[in-house]
Protein backbone atom coordinates (compact mmCIF):
# COMPACT_ATOMS: atom_id res chain seq x y z
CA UNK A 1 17.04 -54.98 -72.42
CA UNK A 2 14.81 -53.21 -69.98
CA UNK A 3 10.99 -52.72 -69.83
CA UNK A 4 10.25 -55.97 -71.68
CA UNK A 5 6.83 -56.67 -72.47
CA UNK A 6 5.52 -59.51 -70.20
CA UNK A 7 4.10 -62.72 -71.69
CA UNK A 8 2.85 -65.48 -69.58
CA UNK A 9 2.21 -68.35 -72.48
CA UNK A 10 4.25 -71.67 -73.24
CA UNK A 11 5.46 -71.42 -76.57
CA UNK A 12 7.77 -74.24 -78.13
CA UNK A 13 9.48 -74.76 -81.34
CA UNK A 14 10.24 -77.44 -83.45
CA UNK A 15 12.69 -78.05 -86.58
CA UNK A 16 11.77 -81.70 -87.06
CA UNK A 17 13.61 -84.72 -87.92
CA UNK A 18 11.92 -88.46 -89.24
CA UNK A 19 13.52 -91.25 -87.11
CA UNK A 20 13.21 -94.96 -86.59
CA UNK A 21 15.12 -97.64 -85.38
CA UNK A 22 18.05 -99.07 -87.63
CA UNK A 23 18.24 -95.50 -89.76
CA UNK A 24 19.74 -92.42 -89.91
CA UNK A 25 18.03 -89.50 -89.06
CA UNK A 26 16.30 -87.56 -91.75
CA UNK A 27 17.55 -84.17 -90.79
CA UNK A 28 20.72 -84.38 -88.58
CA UNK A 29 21.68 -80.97 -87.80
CA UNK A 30 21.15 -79.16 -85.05
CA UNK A 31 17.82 -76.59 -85.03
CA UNK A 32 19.90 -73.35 -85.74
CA UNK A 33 16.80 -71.90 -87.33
CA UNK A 34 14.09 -72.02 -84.33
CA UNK A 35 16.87 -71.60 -81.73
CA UNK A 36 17.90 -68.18 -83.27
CA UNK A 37 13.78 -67.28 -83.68
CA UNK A 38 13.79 -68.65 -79.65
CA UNK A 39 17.09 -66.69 -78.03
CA UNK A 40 15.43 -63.13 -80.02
CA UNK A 41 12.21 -63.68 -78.22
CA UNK A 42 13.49 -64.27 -75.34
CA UNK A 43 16.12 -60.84 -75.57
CA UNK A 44 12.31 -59.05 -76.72
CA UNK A 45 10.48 -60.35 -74.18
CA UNK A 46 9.94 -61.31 -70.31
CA UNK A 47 8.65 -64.76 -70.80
CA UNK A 48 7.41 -66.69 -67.55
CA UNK A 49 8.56 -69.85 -69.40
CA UNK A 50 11.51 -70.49 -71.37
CA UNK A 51 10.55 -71.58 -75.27
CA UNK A 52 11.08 -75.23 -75.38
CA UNK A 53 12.97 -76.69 -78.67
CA UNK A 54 12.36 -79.72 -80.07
CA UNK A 55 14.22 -82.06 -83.25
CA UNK A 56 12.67 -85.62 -82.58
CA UNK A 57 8.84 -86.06 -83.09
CA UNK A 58 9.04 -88.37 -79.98
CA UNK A 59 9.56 -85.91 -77.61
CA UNK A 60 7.16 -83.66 -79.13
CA UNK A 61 4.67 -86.18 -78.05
CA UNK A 62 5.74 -87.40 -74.89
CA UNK A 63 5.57 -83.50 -73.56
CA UNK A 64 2.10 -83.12 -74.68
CA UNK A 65 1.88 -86.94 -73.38
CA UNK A 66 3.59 -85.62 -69.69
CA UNK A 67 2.58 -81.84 -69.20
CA UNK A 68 0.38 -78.94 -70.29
CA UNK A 69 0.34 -78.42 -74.26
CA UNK A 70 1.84 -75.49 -75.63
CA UNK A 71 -0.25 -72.24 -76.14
CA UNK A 72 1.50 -71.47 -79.39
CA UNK A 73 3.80 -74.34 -81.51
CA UNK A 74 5.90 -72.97 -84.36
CA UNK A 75 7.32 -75.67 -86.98
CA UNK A 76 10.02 -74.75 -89.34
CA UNK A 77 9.00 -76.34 -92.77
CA UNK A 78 11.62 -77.70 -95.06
CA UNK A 79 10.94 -79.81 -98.02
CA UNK A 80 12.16 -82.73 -95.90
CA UNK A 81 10.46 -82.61 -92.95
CA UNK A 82 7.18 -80.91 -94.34
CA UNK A 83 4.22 -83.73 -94.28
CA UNK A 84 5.89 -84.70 -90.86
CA UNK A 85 5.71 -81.10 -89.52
CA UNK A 86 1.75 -80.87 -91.13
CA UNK A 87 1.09 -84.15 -89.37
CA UNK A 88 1.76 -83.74 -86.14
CA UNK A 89 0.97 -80.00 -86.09
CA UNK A 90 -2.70 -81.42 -87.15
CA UNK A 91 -2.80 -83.56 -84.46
CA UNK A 92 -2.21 -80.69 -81.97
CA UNK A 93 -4.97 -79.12 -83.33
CA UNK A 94 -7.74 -81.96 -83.02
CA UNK A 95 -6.37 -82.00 -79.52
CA UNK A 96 -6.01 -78.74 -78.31
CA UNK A 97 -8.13 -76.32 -80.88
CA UNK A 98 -6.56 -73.20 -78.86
CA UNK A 99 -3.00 -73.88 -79.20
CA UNK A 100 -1.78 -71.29 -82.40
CA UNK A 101 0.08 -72.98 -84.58
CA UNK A 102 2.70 -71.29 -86.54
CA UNK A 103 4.76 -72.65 -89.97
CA UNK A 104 7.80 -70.81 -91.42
CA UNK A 105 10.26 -71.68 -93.67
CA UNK A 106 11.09 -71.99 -97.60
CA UNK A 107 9.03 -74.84 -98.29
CA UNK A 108 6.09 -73.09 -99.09
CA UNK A 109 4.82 -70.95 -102.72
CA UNK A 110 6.17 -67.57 -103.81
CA UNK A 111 3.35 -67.13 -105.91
CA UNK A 112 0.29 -65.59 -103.71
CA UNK A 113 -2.95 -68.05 -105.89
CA UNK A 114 -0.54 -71.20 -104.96
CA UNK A 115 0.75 -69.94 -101.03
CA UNK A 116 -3.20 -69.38 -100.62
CA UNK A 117 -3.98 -72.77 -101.79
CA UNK A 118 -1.41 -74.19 -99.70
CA UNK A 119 -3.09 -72.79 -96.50
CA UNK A 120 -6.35 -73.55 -97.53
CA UNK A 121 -5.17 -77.55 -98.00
CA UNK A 122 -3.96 -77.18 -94.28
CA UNK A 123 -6.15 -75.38 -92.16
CA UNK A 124 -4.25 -76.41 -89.42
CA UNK A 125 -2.11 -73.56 -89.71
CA UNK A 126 -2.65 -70.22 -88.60
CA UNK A 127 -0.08 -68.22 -89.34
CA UNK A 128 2.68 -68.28 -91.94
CA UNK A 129 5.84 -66.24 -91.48
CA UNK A 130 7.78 -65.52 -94.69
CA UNK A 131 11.62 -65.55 -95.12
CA UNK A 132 13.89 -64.28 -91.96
CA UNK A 133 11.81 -65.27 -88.84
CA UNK A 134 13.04 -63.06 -86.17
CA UNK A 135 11.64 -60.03 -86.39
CA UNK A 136 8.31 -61.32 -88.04
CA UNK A 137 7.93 -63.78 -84.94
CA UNK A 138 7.98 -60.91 -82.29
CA UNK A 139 5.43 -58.59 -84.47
CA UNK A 140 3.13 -61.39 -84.38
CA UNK A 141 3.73 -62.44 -80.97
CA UNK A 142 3.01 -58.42 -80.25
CA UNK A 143 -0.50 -58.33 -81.90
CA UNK A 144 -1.42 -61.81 -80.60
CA UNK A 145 -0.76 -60.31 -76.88
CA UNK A 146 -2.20 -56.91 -77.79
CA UNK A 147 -5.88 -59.09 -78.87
CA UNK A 148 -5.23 -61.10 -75.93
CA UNK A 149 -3.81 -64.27 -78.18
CA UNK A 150 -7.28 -64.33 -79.85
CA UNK A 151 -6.52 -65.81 -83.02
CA UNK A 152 -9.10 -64.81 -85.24
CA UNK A 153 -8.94 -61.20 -84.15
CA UNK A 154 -5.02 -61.56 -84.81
CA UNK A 155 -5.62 -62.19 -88.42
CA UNK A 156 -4.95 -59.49 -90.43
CA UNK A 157 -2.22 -57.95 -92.74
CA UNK A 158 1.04 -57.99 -91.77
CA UNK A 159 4.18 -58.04 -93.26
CA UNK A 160 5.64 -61.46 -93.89
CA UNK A 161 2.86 -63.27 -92.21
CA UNK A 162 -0.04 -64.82 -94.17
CA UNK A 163 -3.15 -66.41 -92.86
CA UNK A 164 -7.00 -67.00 -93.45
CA UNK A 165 -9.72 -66.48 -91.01
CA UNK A 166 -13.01 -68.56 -90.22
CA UNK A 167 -14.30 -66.06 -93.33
CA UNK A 168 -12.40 -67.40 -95.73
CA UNK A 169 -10.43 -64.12 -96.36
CA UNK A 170 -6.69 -64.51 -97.13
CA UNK A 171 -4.84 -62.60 -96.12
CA UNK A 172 -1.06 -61.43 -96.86
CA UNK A 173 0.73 -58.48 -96.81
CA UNK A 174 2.71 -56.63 -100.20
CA UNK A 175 5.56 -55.99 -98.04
CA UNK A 176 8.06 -57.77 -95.84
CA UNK A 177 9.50 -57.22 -92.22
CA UNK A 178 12.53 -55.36 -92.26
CA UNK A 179 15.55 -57.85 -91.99
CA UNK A 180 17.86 -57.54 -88.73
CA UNK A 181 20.61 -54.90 -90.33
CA UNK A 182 23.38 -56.38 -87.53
CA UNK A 183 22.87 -60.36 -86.67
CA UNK A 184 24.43 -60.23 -83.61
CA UNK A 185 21.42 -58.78 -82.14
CA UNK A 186 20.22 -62.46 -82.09
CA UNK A 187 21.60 -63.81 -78.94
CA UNK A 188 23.75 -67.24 -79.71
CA UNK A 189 21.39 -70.05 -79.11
CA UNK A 190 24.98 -72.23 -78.31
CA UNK A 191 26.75 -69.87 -76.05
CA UNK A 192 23.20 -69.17 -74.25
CA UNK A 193 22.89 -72.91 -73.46
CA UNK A 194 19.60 -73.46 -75.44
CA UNK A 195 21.33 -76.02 -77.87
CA UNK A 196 22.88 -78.19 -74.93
CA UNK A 197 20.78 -80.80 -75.27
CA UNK A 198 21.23 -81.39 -78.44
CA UNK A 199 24.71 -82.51 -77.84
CA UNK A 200 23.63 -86.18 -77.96
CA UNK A 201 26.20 -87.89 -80.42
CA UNK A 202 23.72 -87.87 -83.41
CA UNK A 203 23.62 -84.36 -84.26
CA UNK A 204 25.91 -82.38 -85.90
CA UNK A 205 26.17 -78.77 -85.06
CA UNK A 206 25.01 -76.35 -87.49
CA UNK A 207 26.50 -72.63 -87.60
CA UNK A 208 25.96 -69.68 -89.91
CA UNK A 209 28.01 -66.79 -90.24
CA UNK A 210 26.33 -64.66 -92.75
CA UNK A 211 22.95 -64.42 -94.58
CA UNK A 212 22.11 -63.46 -97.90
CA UNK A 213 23.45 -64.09 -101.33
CA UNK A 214 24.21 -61.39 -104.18
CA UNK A 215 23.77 -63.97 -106.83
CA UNK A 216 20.49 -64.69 -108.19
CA UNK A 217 20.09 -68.60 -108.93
CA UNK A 218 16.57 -69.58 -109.72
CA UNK A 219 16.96 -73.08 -107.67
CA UNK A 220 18.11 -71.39 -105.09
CA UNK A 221 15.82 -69.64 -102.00
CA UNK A 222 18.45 -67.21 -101.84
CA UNK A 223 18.11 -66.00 -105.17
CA UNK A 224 15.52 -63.78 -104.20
CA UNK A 225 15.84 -60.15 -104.24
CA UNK A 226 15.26 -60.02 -100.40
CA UNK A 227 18.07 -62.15 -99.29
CA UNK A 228 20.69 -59.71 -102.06
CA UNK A 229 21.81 -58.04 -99.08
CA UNK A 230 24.95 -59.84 -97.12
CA UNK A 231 23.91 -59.50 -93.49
CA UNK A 232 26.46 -60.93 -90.98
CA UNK A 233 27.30 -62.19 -87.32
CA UNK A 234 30.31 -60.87 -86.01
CA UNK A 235 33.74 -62.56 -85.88
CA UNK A 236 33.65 -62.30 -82.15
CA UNK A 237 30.02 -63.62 -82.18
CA UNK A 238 31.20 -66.47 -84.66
CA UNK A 239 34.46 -67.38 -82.42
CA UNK A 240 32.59 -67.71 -79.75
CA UNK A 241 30.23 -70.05 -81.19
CA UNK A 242 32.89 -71.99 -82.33
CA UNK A 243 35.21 -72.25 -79.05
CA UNK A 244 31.40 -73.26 -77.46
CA UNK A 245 30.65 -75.95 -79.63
CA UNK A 246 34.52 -77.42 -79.37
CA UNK A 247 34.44 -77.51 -76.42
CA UNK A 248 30.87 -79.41 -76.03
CA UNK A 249 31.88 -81.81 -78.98
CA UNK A 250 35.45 -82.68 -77.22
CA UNK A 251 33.12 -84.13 -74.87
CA UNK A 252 30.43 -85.56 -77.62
CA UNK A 253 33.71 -87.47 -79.24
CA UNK A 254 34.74 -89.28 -76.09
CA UNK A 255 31.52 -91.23 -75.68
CA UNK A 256 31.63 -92.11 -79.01
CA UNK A 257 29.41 -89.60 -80.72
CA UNK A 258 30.09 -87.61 -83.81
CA UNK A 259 32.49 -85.10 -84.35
CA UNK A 260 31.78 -82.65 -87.52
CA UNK A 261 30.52 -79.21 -88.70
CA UNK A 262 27.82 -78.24 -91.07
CA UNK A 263 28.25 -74.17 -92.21
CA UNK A 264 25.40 -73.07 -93.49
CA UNK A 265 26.45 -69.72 -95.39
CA UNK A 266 25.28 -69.76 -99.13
CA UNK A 267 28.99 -68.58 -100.04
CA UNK A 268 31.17 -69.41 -97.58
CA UNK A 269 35.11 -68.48 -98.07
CA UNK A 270 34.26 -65.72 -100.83
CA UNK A 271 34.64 -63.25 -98.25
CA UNK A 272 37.95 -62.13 -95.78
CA UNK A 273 36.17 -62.51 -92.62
CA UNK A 274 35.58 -66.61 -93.52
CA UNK A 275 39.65 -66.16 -93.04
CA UNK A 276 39.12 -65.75 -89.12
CA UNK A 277 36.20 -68.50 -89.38
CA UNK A 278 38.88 -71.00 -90.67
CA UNK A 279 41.24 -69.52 -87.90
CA UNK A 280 38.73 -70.32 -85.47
CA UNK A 281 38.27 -73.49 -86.43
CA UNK A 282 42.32 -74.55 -86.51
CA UNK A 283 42.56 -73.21 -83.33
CA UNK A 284 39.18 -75.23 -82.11
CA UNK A 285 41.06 -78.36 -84.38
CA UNK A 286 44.22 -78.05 -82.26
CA UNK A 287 42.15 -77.44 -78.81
CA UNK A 288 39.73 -80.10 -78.97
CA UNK A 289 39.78 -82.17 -81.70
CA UNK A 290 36.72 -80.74 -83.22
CA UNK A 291 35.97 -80.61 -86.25
């Protein structure tokens, strides 16, 4: 992409796990979900520093421990990994007041009285970014550079990002961002190296071939109308994903580490192109050993 706009801040992500000694990890996947948010930045943008990804709290603390905090910290926020995410994000903020600090994720209301109360019982938050975080991420990251990553003057309505200012006034938007019509412009986060790390024998590596659901199930955060839509990832984007990550794991199962697959599709195998997924993933099976 040419003629990217030019930022010059240190922005990390985090889809956080609990850990402790003699336990499994609360969350064991991979970070699919901030890795996708972090390889479309970084195809939007010319970024001086790459964003930094994080799953264990631990390192999120020995980087602020070893180096220069982040200028804006995004948490994904799950119903498992929620009061961690709010805890250490609040920490940040008694800390370093100026870093922006940005939640996302389906663990918050969907009723506009209850999502304002829940970012008036965490101030520590200033934005909110609602469903798909792609395209919402890059808006805001365009209006924070356009008021020179002021926060307070950033605060306004947009669409799918919510926040309150020192006023008091709440503010979110009637309408969402558009959602990406093709997937595959979000760059692989495997196949663009940004997951290597995570390739330490504990994790297991998380894919996703489509998003969306055309059913409707109440328990479900796909049930909304938003997500009715099927929006997909190539097979060529998904095969290479795969034949990435067998090759990585081949490597992960020698020293003794792990060796499955988590697909994270709300309906996966009700469609023909899950066919070549499966193919993939024989072939991968026959390759490498994996999964």
């Amino acid at each position: 992409m040419t003629n990217r706009i030019h930022i010059d801040k240190r922005i990390w992500l985090a889809d956080l796990t609990y850990t402790g000694e003699n336990q499994s990890l609360g969350a064991d996947t991979f970070p699919l979900g901030v890795g996708n948010i972090a390889s479309y930045t970084e195809s939007q943008f010319s970024l001086n520093h790459p964003i930094r990804l994080f799953k264990y709290p631990e390192k999120v603390a020995k980087a602020l421990e070893e180096g220069t905090p982040p200028d804006i910290i995004g948490f994904s926020n799950y119903i498992w990994n929620s009061r961690l995410s709010l805890a250490i994000a609040q920490c940040i903020k008694e800390a370093h007041p100026d870093t922006i600090i940005i939640f996302g994720g389906p663990n918050y209301p969907i009723h506009k009285p209850e999502q304002e109360d829940f970012l008036r019982k965490n101030p520590q938050i200033d934005f909110y970014i609602l469903h798909e975080g792609e395209m919402a991420f890059v808006k805001l990251l365009k209006i924070l550079l356009d008021n020179n990553f002021q926060t307070e003057k950033s605060k306004t309505a947009i669409p799918s990002i919510h926040s309150i200012n020192k006023n008091n006034q709440f503010f979110s938007f009637d309408q969402y961002e558009d959602r990406l019509n093709s997937l595959d412009e979000i760059p692989s986060p495997y196949t663009t190296g940004k997951m290597d790390e995570f390739f330490d024998g504990l994790l297991w590596p998380l894919i996703q071939t489509k998003r969306g659901c055309p059913f409707q199930c109440t328990f479900c955060t796909e049930g909304l109308d938003y997500y009715s839509k099927i929006k997909r990832f190539s097979v060529g984007h998904v095969c290479d994903e795969i034949n990435y990550i067998g090759k990585k794991m081949a490597q992960v199962r020698l020293n003794g580490g792990r060796n499955d697959l988590y697909i994270a599709d709300s309906n996966f195998g009700m469609f023909k192109e899950d066919i070549e997924t499966a193919k993939a993933l024989s072939q991968t099976g026959d390759r490498y050993g994996w999964p």
